[in-house]
N, C-alpha and C. Protein backbone atom coordinates (compact mmCIF):
# COMPACT_ATOMS: atom_id res chain seq x y z
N UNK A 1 27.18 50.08 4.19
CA UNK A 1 26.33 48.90 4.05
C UNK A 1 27.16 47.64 4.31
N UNK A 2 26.89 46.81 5.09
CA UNK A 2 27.56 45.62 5.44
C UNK A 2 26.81 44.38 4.30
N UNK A 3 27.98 44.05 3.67
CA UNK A 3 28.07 43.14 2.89
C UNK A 3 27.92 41.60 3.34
N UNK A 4 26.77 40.60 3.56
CA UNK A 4 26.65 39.51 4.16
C UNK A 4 27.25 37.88 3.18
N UNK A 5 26.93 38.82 1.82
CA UNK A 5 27.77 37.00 1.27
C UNK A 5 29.24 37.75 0.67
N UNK A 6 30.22 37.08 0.65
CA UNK A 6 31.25 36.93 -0.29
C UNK A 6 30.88 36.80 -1.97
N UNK A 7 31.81 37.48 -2.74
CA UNK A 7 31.61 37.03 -4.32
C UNK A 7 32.37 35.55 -4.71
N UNK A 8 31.63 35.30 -4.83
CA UNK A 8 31.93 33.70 -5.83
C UNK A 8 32.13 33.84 -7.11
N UNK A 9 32.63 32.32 -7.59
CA UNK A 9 32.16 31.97 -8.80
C UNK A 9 31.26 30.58 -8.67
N UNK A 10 30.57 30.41 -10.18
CA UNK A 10 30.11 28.97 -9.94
C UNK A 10 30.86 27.74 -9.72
N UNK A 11 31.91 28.02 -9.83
CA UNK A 11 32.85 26.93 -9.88
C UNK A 11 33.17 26.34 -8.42
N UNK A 12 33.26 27.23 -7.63
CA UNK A 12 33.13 27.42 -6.31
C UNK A 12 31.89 26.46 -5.44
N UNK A 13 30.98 27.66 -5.86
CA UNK A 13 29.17 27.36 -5.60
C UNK A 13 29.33 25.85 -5.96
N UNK A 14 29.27 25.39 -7.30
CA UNK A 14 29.26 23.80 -7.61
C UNK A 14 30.33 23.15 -6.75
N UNK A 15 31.46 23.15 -6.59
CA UNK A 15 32.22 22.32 -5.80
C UNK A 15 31.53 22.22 -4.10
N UNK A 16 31.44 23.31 -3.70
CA UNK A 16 30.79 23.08 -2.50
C UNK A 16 29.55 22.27 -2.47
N UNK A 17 28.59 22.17 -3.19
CA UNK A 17 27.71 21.53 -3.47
C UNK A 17 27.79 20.41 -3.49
N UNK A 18 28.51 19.34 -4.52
CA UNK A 18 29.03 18.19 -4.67
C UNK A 18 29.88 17.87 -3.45
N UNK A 19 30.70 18.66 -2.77
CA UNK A 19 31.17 18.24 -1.29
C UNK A 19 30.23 17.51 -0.62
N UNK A 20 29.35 18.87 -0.46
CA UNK A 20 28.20 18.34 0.91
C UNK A 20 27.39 17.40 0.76
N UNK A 21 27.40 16.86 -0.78
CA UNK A 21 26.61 15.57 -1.13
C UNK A 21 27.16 14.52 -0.86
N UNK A 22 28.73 14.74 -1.42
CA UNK A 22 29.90 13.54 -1.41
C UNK A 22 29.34 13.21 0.30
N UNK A 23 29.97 13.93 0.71
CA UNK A 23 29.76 13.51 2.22
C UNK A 23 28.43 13.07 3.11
N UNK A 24 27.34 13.37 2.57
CA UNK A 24 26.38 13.12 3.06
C UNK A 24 25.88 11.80 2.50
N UNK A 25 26.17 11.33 1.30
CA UNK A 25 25.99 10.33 0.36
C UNK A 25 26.98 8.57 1.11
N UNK A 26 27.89 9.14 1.37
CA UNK A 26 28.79 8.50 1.89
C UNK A 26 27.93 7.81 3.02
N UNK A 27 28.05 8.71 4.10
CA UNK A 27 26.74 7.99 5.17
C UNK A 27 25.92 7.14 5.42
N UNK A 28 25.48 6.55 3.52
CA UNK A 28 24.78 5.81 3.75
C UNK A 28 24.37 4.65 2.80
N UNK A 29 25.84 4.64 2.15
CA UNK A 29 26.52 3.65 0.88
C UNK A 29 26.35 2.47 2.16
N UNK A 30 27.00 2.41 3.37
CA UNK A 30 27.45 1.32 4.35
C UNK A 30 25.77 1.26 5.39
N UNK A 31 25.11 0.17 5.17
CA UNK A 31 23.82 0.21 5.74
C UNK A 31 24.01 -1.36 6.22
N UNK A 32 23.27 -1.20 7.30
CA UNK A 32 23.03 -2.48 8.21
C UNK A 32 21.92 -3.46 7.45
N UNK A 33 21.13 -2.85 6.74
CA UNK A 33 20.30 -3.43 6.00
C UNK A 33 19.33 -2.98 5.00
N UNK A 34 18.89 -3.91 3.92
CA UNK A 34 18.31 -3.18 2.76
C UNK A 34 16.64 -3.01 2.59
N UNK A 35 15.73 -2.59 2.50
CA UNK A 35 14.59 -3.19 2.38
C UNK A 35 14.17 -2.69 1.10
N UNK A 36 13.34 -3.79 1.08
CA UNK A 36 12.75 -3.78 -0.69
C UNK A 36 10.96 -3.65 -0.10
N UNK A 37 10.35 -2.85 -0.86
CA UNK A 37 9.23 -2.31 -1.21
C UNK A 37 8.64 -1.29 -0.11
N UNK A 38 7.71 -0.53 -0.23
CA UNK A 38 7.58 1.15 0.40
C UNK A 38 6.11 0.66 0.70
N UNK A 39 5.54 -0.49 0.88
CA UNK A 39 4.32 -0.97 1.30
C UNK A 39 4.28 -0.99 2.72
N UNK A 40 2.97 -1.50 3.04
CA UNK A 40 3.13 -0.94 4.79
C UNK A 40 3.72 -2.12 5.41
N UNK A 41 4.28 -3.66 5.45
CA UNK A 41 5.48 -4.16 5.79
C UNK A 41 6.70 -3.17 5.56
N UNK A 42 6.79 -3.10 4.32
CA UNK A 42 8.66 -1.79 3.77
C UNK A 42 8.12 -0.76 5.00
N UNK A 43 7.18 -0.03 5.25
CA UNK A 43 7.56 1.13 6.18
C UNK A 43 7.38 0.43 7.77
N UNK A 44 6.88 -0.60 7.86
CA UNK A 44 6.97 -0.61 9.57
C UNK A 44 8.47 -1.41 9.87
N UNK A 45 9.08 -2.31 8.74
CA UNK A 45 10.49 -2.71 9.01
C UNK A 45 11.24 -1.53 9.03
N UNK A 46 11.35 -0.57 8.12
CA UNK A 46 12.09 0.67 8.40
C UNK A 46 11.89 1.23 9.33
N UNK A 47 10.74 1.68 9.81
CA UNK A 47 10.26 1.94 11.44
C UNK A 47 10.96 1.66 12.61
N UNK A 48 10.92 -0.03 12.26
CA UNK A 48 11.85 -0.46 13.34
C UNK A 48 13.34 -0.64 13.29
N UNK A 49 13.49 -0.95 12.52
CA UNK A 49 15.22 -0.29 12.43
C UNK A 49 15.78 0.95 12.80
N UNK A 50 15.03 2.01 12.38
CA UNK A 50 15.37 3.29 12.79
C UNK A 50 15.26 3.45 14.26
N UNK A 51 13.95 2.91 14.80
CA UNK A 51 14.32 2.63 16.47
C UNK A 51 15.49 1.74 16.95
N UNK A 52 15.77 1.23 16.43
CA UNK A 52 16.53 0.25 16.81
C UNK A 52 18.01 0.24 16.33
N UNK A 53 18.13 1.88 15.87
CA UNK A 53 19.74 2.89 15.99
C UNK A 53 20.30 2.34 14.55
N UNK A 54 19.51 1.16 13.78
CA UNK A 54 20.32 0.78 12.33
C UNK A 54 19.83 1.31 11.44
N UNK A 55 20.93 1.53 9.98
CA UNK A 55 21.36 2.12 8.95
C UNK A 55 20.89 1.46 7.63
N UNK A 56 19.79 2.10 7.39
CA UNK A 56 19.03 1.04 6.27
C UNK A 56 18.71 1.80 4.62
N UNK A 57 18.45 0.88 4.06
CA UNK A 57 18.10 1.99 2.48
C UNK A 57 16.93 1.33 1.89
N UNK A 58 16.03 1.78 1.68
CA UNK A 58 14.83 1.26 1.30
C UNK A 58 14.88 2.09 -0.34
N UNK A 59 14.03 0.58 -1.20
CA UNK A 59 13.26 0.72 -2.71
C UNK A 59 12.24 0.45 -3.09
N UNK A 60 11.52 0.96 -3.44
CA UNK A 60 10.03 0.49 -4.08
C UNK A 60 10.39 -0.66 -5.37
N UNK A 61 11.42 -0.60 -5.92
CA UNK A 61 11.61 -1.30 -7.43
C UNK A 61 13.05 -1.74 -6.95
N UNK A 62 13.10 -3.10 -7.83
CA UNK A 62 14.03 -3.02 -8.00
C UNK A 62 13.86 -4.71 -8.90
N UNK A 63 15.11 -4.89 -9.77
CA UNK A 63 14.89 -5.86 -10.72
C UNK A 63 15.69 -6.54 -10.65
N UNK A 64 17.08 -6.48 -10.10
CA UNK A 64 18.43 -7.20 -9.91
C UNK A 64 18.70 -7.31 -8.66
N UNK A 65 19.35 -8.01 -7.96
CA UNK A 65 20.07 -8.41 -6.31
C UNK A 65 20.84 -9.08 -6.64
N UNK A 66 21.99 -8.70 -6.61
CA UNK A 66 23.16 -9.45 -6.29
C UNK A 66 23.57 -9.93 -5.21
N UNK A 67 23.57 -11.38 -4.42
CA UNK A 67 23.70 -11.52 -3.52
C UNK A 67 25.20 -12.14 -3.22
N UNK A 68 25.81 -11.99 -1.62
CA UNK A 68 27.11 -12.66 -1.51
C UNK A 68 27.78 -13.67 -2.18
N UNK A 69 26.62 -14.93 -2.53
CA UNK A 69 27.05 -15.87 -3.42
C UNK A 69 27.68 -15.43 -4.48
N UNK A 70 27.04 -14.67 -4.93
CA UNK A 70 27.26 -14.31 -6.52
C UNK A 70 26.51 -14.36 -7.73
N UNK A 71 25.29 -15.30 -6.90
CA UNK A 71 24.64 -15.53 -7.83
C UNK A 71 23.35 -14.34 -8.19
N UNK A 72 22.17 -14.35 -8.56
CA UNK A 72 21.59 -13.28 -9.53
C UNK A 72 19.94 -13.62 -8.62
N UNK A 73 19.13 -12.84 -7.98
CA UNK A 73 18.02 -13.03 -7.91
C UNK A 73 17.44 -12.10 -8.47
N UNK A 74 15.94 -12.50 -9.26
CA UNK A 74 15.38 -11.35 -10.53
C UNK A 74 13.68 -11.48 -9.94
C-alpha cells in the first residue's frame, strides 16, 4: 500500500500553517490605498483599483484613522 501523507505532529501542522499566513498576510500590510465602507461607492472604488493593478484593503467599520499628521480623525 503506498503511503500518500507523511506522519506529523501538530506542532509541525501548526507551524506550517502560521507560515503560509505569515506570508500571505504580509502581502498586504503594504497597500496603495485604504477604503472605508463596503457600500456600492466602497465596492466600485475597489473595482477600480483592482483594474488598475493597485493594492488596497477595504472596511465596513472603522472608528479611529490615524493620519500622517498625527493627528486623530473619529
Amino acid at each position: 500500500m503506498i503511503q500518500k501523507f507523511s506522519l506529523v505532529g501538530e506542532k509541525e501542522v501548526t507551524r506550517a500553517i502560521v507560515t503560509e499566513f505569515t506570508a500571505q498576510f504580509a502581502e498586504y500590510v503594504d497597500c496603495d490605498c485604504i477604503v472605508i465602507g463596503g457600500g456600492p461607492s466602497g465596492v466600485m472604488a475597489g473595482r477600480n483599483l483592482a483594474r488598475a493593478g493597485k493594492k488596497f484593503s477595504s472596511s465596513n467599520e472603522i472608528t479611529t484613522l490615524e493620519v500622517d499628521s498625527g493627528s486623530v480623525a473619529t
